[in-house]
Protein backbone atom coordinates (compact mmCIF):
# COMPACT_ATOMS: atom_id res chain seq x y z
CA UNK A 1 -9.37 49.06 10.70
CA UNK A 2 -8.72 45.39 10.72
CA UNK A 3 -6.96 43.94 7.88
CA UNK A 4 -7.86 40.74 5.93
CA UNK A 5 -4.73 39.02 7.16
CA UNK A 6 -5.57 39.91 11.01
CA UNK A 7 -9.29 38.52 10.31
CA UNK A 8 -8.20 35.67 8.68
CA UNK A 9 -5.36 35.09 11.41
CA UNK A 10 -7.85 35.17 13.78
CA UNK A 11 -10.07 32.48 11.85
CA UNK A 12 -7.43 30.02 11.21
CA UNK A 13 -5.99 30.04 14.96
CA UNK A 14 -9.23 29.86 16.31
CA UNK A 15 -9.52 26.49 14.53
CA UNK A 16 -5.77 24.91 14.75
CA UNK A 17 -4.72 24.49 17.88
CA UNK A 18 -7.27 22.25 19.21
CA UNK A 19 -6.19 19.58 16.72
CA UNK A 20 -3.06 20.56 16.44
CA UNK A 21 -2.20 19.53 20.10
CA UNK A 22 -4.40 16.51 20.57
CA UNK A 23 -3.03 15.13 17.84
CA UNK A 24 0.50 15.98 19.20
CA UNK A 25 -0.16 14.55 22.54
CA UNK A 26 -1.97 11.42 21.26
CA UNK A 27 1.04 10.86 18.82
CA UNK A 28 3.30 10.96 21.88
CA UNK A 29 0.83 8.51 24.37
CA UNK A 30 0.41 6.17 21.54
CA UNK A 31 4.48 5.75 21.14
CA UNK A 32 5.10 6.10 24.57
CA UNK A 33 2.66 2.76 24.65
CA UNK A 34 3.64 0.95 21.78
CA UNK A 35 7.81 0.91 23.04
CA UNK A 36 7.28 0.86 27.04
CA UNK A 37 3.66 -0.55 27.55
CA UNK A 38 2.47 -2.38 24.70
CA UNK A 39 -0.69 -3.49 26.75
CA UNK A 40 -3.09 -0.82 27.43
CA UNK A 41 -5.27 -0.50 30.23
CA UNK A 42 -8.79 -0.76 30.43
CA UNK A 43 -8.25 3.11 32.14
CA UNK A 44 -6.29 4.73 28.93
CA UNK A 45 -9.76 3.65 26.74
CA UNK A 46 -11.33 6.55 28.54
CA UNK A 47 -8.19 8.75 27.67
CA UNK A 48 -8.53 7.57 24.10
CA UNK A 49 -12.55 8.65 24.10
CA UNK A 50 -11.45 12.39 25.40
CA UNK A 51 -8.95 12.06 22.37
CA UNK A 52 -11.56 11.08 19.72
CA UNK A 53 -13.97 14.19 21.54
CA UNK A 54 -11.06 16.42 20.42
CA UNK A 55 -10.74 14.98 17.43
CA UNK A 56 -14.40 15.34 16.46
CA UNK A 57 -14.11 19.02 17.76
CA UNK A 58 -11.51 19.64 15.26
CA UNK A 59 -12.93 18.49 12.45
CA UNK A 60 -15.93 20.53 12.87
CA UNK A 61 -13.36 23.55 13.51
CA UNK A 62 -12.60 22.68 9.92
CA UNK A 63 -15.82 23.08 8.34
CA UNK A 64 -16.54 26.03 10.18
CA UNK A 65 -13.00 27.33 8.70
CA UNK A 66 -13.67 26.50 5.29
CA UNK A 67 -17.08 28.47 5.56
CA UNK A 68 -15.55 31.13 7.10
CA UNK A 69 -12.72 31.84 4.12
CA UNK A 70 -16.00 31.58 1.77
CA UNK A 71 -17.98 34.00 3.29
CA UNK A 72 -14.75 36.72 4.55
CA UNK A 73 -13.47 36.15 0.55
CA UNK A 74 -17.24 37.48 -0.78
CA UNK A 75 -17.32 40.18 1.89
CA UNK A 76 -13.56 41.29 0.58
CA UNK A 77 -13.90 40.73 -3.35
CA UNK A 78 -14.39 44.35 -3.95
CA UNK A 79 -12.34 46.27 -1.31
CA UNK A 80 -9.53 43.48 -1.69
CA UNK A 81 -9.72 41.03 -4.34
CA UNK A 82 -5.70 40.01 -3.47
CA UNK A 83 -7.18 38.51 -0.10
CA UNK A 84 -10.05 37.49 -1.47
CA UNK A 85 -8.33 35.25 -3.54
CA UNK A 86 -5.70 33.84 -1.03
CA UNK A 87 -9.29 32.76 0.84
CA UNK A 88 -10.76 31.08 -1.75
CA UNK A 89 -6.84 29.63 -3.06
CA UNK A 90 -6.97 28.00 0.59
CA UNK A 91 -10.51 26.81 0.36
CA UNK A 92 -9.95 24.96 -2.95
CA UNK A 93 -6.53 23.30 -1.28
CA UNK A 94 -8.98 22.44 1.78
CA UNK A 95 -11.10 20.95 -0.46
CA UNK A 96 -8.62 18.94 -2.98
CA UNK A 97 -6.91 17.44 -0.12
CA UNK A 98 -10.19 16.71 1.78
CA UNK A 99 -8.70 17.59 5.45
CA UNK A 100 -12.02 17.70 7.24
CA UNK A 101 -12.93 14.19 5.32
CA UNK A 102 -9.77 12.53 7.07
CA UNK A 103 -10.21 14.66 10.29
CA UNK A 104 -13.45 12.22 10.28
CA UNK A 105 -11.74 9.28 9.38
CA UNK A 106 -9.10 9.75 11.87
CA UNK A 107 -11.91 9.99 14.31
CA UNK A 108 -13.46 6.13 13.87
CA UNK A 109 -9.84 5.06 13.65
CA UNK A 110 -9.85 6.24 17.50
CA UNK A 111 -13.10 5.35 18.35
CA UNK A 112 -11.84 1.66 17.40
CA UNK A 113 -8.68 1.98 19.46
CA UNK A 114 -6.60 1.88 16.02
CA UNK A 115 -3.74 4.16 17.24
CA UNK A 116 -0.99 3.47 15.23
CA UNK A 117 -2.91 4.05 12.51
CA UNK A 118 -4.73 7.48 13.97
CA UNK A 119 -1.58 8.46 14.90
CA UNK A 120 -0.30 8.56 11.20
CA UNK A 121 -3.28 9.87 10.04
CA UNK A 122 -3.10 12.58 12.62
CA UNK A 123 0.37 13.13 11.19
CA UNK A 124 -0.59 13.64 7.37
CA UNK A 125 -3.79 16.02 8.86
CA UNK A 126 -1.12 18.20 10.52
CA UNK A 127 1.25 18.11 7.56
CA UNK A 128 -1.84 19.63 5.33
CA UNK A 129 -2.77 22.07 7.57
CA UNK A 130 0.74 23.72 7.86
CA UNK A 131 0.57 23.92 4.38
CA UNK A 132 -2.46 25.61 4.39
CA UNK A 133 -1.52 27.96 6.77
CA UNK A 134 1.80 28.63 4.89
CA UNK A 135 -0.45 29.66 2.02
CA UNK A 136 -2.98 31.84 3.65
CA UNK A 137 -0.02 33.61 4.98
CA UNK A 138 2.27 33.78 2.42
CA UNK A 139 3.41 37.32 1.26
CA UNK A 140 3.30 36.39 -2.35
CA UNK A 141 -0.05 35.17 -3.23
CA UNK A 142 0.31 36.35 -6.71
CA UNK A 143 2.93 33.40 -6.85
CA UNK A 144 0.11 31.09 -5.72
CA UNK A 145 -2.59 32.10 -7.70
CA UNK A 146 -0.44 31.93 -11.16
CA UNK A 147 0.69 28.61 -9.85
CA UNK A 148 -2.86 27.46 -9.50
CA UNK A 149 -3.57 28.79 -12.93
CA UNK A 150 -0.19 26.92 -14.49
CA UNK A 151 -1.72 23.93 -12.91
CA UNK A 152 -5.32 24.53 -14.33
CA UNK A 153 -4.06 24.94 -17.77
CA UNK A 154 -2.12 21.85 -17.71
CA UNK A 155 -4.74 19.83 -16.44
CA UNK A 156 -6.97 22.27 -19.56
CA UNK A 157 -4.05 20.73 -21.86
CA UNK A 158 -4.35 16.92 -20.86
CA UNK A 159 -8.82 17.18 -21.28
CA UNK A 160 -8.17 18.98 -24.77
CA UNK A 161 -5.49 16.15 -25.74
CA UNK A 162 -8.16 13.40 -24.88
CA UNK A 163 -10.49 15.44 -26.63
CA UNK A 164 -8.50 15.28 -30.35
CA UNK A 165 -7.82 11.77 -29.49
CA UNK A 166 -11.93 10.90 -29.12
CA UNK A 167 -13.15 12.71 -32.06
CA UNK A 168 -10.08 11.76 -34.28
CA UNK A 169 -11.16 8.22 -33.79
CA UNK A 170 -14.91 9.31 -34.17
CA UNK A 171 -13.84 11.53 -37.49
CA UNK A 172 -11.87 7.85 -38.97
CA UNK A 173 -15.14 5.77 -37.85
CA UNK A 174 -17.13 7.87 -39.46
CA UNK A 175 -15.31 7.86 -42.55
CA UNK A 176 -15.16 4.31 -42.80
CA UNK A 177 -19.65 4.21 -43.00
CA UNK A 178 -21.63 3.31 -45.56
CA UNK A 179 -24.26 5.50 -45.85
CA UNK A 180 -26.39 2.61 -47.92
CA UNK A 181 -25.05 0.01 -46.13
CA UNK A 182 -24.18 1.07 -42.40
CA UNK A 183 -28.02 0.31 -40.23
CA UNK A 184 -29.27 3.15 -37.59
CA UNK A 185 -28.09 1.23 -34.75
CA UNK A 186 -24.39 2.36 -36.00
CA UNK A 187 -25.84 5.45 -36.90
CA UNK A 188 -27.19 6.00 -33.16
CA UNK A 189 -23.76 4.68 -31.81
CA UNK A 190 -21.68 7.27 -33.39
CA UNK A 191 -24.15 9.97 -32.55
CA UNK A 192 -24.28 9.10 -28.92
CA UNK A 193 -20.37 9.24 -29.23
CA UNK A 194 -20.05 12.39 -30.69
CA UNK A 195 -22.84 14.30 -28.42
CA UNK A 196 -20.87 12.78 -25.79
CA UNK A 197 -17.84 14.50 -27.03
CA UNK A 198 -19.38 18.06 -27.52
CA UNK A 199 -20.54 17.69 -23.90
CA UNK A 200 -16.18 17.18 -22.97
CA UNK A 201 -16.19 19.99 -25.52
CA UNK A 202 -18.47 22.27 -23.17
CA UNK A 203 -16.63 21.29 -20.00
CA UNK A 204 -13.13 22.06 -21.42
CA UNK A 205 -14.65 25.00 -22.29
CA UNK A 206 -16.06 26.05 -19.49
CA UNK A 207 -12.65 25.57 -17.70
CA UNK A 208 -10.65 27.62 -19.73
CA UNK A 209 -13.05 30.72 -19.48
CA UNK A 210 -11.98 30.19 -15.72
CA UNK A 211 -8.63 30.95 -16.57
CA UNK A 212 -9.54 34.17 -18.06
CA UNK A 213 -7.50 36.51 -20.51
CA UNK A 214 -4.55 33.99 -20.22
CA UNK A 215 -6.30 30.99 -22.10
CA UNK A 216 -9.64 33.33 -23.78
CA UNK A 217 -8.29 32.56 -27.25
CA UNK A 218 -7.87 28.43 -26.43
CA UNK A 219 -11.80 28.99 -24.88
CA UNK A 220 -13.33 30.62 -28.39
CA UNK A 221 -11.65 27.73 -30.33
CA UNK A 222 -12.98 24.94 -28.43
CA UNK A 223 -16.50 27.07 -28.31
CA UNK A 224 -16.33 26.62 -32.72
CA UNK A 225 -15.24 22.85 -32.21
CA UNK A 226 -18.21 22.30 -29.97
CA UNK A 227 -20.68 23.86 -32.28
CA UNK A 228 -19.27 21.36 -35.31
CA UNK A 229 -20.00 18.47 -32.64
CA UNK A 230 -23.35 19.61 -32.63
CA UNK A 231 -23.82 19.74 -35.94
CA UNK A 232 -22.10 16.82 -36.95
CA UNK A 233 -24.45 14.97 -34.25
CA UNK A 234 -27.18 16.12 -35.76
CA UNK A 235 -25.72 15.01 -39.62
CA UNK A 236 -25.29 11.48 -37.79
CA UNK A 237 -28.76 11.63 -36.37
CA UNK A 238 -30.03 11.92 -40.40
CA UNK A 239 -27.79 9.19 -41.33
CA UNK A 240 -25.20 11.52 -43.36
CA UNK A 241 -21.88 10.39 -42.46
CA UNK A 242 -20.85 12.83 -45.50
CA UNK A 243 -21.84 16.34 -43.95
CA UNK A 244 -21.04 14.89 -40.65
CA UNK A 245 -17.01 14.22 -41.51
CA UNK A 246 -16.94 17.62 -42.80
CA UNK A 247 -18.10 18.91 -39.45
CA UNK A 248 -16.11 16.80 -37.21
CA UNK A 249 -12.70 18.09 -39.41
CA UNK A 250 -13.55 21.45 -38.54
CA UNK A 251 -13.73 20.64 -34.93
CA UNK A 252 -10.50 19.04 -35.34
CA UNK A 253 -8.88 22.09 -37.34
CA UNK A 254 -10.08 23.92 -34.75
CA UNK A 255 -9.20 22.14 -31.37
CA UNK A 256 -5.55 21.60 -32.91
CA UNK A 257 -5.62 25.46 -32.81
CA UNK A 258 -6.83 25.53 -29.46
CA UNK A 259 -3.86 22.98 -28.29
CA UNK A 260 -1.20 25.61 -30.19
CA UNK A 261 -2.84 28.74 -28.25
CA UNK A 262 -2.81 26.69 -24.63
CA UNK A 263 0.84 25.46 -25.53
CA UNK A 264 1.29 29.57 -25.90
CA UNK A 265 -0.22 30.65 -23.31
CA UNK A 266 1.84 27.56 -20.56
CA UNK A 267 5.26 28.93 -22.19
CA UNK A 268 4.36 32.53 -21.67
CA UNK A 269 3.00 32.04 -18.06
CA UNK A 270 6.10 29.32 -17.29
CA UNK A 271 8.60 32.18 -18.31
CA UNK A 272 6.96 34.35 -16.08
CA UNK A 273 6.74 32.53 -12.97
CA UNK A 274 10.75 31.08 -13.66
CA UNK A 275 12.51 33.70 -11.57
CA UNK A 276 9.50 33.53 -9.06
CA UNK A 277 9.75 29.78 -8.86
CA UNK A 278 13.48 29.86 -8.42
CA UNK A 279 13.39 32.39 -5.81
CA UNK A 280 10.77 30.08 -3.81
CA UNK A 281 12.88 27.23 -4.13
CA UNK A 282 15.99 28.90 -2.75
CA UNK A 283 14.30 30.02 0.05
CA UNK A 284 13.35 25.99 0.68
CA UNK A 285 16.33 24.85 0.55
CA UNK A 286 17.76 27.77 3.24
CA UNK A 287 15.30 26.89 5.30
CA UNK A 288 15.61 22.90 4.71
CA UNK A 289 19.19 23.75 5.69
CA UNK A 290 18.57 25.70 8.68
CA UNK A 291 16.16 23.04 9.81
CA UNK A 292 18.84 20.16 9.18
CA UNK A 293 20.99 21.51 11.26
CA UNK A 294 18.78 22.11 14.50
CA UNK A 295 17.58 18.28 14.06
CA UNK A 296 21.61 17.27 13.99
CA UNK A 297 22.73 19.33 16.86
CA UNK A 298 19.78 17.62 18.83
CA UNK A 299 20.45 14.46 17.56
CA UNK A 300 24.40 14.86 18.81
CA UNK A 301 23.26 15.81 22.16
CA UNK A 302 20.82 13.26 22.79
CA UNK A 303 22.72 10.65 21.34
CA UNK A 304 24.96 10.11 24.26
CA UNK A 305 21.66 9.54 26.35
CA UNK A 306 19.79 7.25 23.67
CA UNK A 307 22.91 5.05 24.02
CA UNK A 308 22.14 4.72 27.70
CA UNK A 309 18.41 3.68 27.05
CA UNK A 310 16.80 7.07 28.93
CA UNK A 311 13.36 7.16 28.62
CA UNK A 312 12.80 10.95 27.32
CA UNK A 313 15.58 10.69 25.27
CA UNK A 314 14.51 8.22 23.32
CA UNK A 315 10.75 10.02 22.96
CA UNK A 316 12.72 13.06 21.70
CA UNK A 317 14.41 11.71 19.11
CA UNK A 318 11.56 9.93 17.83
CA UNK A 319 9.67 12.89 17.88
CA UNK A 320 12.96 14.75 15.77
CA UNK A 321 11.61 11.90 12.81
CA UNK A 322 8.52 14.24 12.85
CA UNK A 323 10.84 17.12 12.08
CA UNK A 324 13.03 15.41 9.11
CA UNK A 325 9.63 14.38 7.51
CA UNK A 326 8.98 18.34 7.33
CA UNK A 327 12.39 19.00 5.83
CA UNK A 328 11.30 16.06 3.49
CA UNK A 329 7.77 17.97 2.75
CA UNK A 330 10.14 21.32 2.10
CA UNK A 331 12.44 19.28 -0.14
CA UNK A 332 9.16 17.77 -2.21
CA UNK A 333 7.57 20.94 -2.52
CA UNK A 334 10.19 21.95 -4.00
CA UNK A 335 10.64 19.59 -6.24
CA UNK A 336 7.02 19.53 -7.56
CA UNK A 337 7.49 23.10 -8.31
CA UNK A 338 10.51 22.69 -10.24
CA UNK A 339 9.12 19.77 -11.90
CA UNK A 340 5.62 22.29 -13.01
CA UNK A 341 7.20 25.33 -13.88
CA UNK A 342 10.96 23.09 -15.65
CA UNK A 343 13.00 25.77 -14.33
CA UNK A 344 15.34 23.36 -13.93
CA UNK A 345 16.04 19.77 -16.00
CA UNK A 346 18.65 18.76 -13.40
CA UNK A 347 17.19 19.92 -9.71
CA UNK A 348 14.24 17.64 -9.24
CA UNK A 349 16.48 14.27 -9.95
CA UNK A 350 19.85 16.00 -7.53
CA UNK A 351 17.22 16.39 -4.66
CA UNK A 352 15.57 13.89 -4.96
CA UNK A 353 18.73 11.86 -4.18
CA UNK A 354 19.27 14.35 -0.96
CA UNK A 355 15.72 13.16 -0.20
CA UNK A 356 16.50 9.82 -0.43
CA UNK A 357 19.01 9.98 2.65
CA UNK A 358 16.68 12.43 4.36
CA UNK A 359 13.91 9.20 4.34
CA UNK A 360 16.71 7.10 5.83
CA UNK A 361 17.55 9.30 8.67
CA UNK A 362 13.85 9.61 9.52
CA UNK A 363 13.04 5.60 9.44
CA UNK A 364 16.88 5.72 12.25
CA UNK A 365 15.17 8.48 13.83
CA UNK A 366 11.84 7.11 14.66
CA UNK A 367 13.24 3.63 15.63
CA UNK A 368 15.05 5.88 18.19
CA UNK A 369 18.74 4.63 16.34
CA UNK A 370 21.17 7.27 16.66
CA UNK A 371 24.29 6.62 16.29
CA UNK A 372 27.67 8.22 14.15
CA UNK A 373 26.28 6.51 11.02
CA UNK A 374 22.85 8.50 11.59
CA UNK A 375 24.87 11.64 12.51
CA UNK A 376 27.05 11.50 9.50
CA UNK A 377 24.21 11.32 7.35
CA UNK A 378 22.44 14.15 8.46
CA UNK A 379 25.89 15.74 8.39
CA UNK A 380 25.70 14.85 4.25
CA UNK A 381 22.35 16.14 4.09
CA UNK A 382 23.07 19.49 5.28
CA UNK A 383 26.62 19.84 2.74
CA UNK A 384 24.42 18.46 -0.43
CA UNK A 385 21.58 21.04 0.48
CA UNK A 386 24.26 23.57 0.38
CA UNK A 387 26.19 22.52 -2.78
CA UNK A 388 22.36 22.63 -4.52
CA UNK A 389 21.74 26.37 -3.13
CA UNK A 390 25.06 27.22 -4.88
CA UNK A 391 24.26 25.74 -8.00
CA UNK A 392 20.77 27.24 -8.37
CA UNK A 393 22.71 30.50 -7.42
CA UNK A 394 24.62 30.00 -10.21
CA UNK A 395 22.19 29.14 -12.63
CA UNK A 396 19.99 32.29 -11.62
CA UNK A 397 22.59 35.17 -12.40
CA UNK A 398 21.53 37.45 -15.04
CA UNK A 399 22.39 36.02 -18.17
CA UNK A 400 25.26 37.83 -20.76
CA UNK A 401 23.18 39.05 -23.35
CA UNK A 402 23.98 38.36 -26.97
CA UNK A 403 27.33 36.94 -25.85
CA UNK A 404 25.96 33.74 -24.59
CA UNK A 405 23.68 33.18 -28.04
CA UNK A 406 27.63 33.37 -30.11
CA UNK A 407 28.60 30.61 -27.74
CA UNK A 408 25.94 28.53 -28.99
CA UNK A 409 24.11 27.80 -26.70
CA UNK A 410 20.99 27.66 -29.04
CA UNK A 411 17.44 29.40 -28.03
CA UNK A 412 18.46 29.33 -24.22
CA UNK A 413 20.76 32.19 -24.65
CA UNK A 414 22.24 31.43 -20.63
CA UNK A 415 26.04 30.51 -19.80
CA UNK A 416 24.99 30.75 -15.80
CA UNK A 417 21.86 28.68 -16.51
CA UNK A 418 23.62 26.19 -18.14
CA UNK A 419 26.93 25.99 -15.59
CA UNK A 420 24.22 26.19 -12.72
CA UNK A 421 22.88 22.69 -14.46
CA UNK A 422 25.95 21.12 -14.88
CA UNK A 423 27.25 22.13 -11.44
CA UNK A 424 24.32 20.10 -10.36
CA UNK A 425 25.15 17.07 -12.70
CA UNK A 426 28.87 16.68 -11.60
CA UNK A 427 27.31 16.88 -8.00
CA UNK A 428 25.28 13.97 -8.63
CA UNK A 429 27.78 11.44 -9.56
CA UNK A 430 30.09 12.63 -7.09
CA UNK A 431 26.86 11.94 -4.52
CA UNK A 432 26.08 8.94 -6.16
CA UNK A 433 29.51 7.41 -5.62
CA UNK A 434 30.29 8.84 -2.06
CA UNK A 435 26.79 7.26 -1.13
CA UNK A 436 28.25 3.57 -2.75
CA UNK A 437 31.15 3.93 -0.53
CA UNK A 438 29.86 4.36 2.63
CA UNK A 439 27.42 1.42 2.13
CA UNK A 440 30.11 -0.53 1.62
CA UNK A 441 32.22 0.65 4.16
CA UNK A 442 29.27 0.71 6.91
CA UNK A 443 28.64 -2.86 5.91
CA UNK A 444 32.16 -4.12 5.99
CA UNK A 445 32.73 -2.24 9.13
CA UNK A 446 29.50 -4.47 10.32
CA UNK A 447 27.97 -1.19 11.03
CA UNK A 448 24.81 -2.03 9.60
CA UNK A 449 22.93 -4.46 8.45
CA UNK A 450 22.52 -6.51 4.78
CA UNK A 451 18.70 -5.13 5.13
CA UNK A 452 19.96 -1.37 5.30
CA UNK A 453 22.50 -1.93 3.21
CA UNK A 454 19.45 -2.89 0.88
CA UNK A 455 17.64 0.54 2.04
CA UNK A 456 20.77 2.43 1.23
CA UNK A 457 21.71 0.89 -2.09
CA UNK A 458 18.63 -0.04 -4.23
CA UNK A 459 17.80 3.73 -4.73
CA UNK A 460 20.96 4.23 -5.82
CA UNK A 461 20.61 1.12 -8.80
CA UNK A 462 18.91 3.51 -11.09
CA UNK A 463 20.94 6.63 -10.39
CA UNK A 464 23.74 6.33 -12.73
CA UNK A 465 21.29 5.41 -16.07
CA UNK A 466 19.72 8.63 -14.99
CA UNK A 467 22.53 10.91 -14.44
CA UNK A 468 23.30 9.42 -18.51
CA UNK A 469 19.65 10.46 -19.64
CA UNK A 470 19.69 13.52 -17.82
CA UNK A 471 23.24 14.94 -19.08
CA UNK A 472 21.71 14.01 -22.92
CA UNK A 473 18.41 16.05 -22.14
CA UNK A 474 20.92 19.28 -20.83
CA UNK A 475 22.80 18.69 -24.65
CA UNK A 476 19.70 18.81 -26.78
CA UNK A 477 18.27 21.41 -24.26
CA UNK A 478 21.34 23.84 -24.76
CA UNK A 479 22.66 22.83 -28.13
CA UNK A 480 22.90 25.13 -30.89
CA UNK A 481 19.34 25.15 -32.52
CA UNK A 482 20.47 25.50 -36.20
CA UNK A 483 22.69 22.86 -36.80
């Protein structure tokens, strides 16, 4: 019998590689053009029209994708609801990030011989559809789906907080009337604004049922502050501001209670996905590691050949920029899920600085400008990736029980936790200086220019005021909660 995963291997490689290599081939014409033939031919329009064909053909490879994972995920719901969710997971990220939509875009930017511009929209199309792929195929969907649902209560969290906000000012307006005094127009005004917040009421509502069990009691308290909307609506419809203040302090009472069980419910399901986060991160950074070094030992041996101005050469290493912006897309996605889940108060801000060099070497790479400065860098990459990975292996050890607590280290109870953090603190201002040293050497050395020395040093400005903020945030974090 044919497994989900084989069907839905099947679907999504029956749609990719179409686009996958026109857009790979085009990328290539249109920089082969812009750095050895800036003026195209009257012949390559008809090259850029079989382009735009494949293009078009793509994009309605997409649709048909995104109707296939419907249909396969209501054929499988029963038999195998995991798969059946990893299809409809995928279909929603198809959706947010509106693939086809720019698949079509991408298309008129060809049609109107805009290639530069196709060509980096061809780029970011490619970029989302690895992604996609990475999640229909990934062997922990589980992961994914309580990520999606982390990411649907916080969003949950943020409606409910506008929520208190509206109908706190609504519950002091109201307050504030006359009922003698105050006309019907007001009366109308603050009825239309509370109906208006029952119906945000109902929608929050509606998208915490979604989450199921997790957020069910949030759901029934925002159900009883709806119903006091209504009612207090209807008091304001009657003109009595009295009966409705009582109602719309109920609905407060009661969607403060809902913003304690949601605030419940995100620290249960962030302790949860912690280890399962960290794990996923660690395997980024391997692989960001792995994939650092294959773009340096390329770099070294084409280097010798860039400096003699050889044609393929040069298109090589252009095209290696292509492969540090996916090491950069590794080293964001990581981020972003440190940054939801706040495994980690010192990660995001340590690589984002590794990023920061990784967004140099790609601007050197695709200006085809290799040289021992560009080498050196991707050199630094490589050892900071590492020194992270050993940090975040320290900070996920099993922590010492009860032993850690008598050390004071407050409700976070974890020595290895905490040296894993400062590990990645000390790193950072050993980075940040090593990084103000070689600007200033390359410079002096005239190795490069006052503009990169700009690109090198203004991220940098910031670093140290964070490093500061950030070592005060691990303090409070760890400190004993009692004092």
């Amino acid at each position: 019998m044919v497994t989900a995963q084989r069907l839905l291997l099947a679907c999504l490689f029956a749609c990719l590689p179409a686009f996958l290599d026109a857009a790979d081939k085009e990328s290539a014409n249109a920089e082969e053009a812009e750095v050895f033939n800036p003026a195209r031919s009257r012949g390559e329009v008809g090259e850029n029209e079989r382009i735009k064909f494949g293009q078009d053909q793509a994009e309605a490879h997409m649709r048909e994708l995104e109707g296939r994972m419907f249909k396969l995920s209501e054929l499988l719901r029963e038999a195998q609801p995991e798969d059946a969710d990893r299809l409809l997971l995928g279909l929603r990220k198809a959706k947010e990030q509106l693939i086809a939509d720019q698949m079509s875009s991408t298309s008129e930017l060809l049609a109107s011989l805009k290639l530069d511009r196709a060509s980096n929209e061809q780029k970011e199309i490619i970029e989302k559809l690895e992604e996609l792929k990475r999640l229909l195929l990934t062997s922990d969907i589980s992961l994914q789906i309580k990520l999606e649902q982390l990411r649907n209560l916080l969003n949950a969290k943020q409606q409910l907080e506008q929520l208190i906000r509206k109908e706190t000012t609504q519950h002091e307006t109201t307050e504030r009337v006359d009922d003698e005094k105050a006309t019907k127009e007001e009366f109308d005004a603050l009825e239309t604004a509370e109906h208006r917040n029952e119906r945000s009421g109902e929608d929050l509502e509606q998208a915490l049922r979604q989450l199921g069990q997790l957020a069910a009691p949030a759901a029934g308290s925002v159900n009883g502050a709806t119903q006091d909307m209504s009612a207090a609506g209807s008091a304001l419809g009657q003109m009595n501001s009295g009966d409705a203040s009582t109602e719309q302090s109920e609905a407060l009472e009661k969607l403060n209670r809902a913003a304690a069980q949601i605030a419940e419910a995100e620290r249960d399901l962030k302790a949860e996905l912690e280890a399962l986060v960290r794990q996923q991160v660690m395997e980024n950074v391997v692989e960001m590691i792995a994939q650092q070094m294959q773009v340096r030992e390329i770099t070294e041996k084409l280097s010798p050949r860039v400096a003699d101005r050889q044609r393929q050469a040069i298109l090589s290493i252009r095209h290696l920029a292509d492969a540090e912006d996916r090491i950069l897309a590794l080293a964001e996605e990581s981020i972003d899920l440190c940054v939801l889940t706040e495994f980690s108060l010192a990660f995001p801000p340590a690589l984002e600085a590794v990023a920061d060099i990784m967004e140099l070497v790609s601007e050197n790479l695709q200006d085809a400008r290799v040289d021992e400065t560009v080498i050196a860098d991707e050199r630094q990459i490589e050892s900071d990736l590492k020194d992270l990975l050993d940090a975040l292996k320290q900070a996920s050890r099993p922590q010492l029980g009860n032993q850690n607590n008598a050390a004071g280290l407050g409700l976070r109870g974890n020595a290895n936790k905490l040296l894993g953090e400062l590990k990645m603190v000390r790193w950072m201002q050993k980075s940040l200086h090593g990084q103000t040293m070689t600007a200033d050497r390359l410079l002096a050395e005239q190795k490069i220019d006052a503009n990169q020395q700009r690109k090198r040093t203004e991220p940098l400005s910031g670093r140290q005021s964070e490093i500061r903020d950030l070592t005060e945030q691990i303090q409070l974090e760890y400190s004993q909660q009692n004092q």
